[in-house]
Protein backbone atom coordinates (compact mmCIF):
# COMPACT_ATOMS: atom_id res chain seq x y z
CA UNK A 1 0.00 0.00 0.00
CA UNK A 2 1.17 3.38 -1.09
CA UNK A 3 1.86 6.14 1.75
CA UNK A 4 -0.94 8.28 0.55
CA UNK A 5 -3.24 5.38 1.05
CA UNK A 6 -1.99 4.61 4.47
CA UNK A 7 -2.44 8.16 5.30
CA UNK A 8 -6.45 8.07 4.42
CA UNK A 9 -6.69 4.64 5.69
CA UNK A 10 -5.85 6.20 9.06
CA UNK A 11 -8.34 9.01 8.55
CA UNK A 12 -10.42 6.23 7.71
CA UNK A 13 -10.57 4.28 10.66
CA UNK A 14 -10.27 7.47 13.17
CA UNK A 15 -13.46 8.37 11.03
CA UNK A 16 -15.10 5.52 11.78
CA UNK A 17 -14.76 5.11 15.34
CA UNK A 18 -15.72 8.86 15.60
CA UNK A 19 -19.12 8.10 13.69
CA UNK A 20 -19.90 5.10 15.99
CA UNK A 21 -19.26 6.83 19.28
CA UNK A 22 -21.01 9.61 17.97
CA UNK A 23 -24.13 7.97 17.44
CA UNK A 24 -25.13 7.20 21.07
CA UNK A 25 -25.39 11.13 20.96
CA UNK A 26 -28.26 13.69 20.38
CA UNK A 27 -27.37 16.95 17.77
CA UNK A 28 -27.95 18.93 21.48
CA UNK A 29 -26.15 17.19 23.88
CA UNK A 30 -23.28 18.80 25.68
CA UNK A 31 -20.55 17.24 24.96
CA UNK A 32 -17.82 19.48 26.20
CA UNK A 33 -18.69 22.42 28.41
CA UNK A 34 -21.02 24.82 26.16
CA UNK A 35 -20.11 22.82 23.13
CA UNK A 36 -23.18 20.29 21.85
CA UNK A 37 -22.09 17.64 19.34
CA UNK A 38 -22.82 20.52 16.38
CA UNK A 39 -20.22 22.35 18.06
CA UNK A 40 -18.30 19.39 18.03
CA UNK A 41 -18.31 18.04 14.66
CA UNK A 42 -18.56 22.07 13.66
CA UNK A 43 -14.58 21.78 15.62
CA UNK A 44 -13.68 18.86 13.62
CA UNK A 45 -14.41 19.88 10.52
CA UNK A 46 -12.68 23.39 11.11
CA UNK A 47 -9.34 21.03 11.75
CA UNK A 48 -9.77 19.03 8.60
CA UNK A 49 -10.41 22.09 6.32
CA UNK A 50 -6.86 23.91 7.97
CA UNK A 51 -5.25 20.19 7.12
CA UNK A 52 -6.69 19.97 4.09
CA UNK A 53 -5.49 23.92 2.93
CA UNK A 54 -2.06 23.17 4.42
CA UNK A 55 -1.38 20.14 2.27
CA UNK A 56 -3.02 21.71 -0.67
CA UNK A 57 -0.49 24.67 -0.10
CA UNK A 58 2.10 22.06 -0.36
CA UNK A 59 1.31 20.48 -3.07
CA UNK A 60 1.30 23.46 -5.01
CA UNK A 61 4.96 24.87 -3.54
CA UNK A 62 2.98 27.43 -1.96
CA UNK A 63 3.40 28.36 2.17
CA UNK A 64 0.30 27.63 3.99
CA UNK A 65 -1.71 29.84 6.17
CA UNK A 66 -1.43 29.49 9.78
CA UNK A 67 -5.13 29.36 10.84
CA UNK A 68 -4.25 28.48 14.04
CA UNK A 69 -0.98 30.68 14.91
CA UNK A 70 -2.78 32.70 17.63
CA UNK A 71 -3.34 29.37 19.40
CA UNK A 72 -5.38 26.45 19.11
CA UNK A 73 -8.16 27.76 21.95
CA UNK A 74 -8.74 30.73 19.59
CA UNK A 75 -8.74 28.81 16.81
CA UNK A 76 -11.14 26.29 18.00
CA UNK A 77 -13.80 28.80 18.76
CA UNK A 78 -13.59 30.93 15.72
CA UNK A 79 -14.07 27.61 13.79
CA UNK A 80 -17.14 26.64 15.85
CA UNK A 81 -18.23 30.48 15.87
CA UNK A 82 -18.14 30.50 11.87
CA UNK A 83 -20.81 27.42 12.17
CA UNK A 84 -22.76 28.89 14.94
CA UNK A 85 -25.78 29.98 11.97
CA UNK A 86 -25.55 26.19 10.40
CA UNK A 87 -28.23 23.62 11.62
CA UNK A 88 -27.06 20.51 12.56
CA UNK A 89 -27.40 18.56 9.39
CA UNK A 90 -25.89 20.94 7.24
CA UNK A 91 -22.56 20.75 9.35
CA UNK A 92 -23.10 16.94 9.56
CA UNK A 93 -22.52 17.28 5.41
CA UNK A 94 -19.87 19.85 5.75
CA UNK A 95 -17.93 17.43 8.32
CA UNK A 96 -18.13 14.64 5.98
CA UNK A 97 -17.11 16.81 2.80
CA UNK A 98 -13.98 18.01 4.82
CA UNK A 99 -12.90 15.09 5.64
CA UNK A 100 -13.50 13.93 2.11
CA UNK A 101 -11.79 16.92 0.76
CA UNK A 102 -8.58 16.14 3.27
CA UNK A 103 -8.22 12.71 1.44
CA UNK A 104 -8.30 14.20 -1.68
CA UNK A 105 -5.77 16.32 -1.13
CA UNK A 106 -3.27 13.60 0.68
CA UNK A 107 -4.05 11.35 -2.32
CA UNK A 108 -3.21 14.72 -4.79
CA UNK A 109 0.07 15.33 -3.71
CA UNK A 110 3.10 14.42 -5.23
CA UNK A 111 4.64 11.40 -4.04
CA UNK A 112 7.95 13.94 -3.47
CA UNK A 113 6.07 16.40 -1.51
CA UNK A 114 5.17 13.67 1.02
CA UNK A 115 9.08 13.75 2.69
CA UNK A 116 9.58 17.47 2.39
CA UNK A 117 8.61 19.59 5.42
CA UNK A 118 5.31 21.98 5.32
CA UNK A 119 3.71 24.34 7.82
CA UNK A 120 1.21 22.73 10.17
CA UNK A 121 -1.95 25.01 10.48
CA UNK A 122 -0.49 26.01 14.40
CA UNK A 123 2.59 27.05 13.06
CA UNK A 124 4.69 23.87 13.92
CA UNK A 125 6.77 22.66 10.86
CA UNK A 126 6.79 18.39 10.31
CA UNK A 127 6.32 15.97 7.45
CA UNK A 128 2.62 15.42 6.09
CA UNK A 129 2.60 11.97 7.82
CA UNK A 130 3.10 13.44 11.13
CA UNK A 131 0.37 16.28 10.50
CA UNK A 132 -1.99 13.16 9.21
CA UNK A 133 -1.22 11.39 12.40
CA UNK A 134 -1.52 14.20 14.58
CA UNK A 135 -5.44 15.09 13.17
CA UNK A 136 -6.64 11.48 13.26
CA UNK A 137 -4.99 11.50 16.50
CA UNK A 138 -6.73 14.48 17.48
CA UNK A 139 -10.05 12.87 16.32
CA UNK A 140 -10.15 9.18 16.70
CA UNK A 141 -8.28 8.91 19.86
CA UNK A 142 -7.97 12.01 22.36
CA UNK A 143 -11.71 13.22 21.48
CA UNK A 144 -13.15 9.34 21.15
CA UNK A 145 -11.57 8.58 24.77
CA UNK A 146 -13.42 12.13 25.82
CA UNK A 147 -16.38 11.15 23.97
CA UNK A 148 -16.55 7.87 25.98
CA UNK A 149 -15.44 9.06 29.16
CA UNK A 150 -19.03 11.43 28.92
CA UNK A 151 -21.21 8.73 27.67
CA UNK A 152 -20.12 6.74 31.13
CA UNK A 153 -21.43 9.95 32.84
CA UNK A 154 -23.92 10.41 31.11
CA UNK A 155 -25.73 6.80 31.74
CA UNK A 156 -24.29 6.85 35.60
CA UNK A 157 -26.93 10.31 35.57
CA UNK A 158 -29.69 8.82 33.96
């Protein structure tokens, strides 16, 4: 299997385990404090579209913006802020379509460009594999552990 392909085969499965914990969840439960899982996916889908616009920068020999250079906090709400007007299904769509886009662009680039260094969206420079690793980290492991840790809660509550 190519390196692109292992790339999106990790988005894949971080994907996946993100839609299946997700589903035990209502569009307006609070899932973090003052974030509901719109909020949530509305934060997810603001960190694929920075991946996805770094790596497309890449590709093209161009420097990426650095979304995310004022700090990730900041970031985080502006991205859920720009989604605040969206209802819940059309930011289901957008999530999926970001992610899709992401792929797309890991699958786009030029086997070359996958060893050279780029600008992460926070500023941080690294190869693509360790910015791919870091966002389905970010997604499918330190937010699925959250996600589970407040669906325990949630049922010890009920």
């Amino acid at each position: 299997m190519d390196e692109r392909q292992q790339l999106i085969e990790m988005l894949d499965q971080s994907r996946a385990a993100m839609r299946a914990e997700l589903a035990d969840f209502t569009s307006d439960t609070v899932i973090f404090p003052n974030w509901t899982k719109r909020h949530f996916l509305a934060h997810l889908t603001g960190w694929d579209d920075a991946v996805m616009s770094s790596l497309r920068a890449h590709a093209g020999g161009r420097e990426p913006a650095t979304p995310a250079v004022e700090g990730i906090d900041a970031y985080n709400a502006e991205s859920v802020a720009t989604r605040e007007t969206l209802d819940y299904d059309h930011i289901v769509k957008e999530w999926e379509l970001a992610r899709d886009q992401l792929k797309a662009a890991i699958n786009d680039l030029p086997p070359e460009k996958l060893s050279e260094p780029l600008l992460f969206p926070w500023g941080r420079t690294g190869s693509v594999r360790q910015l791919v690793r870091i966002i389905a980290h970010h997604e499918g492991e330190e937010h699925l552990e959250e996600l589970r840790q407040m669906k325990m809660k949630l049922k010890s509550t009920a």
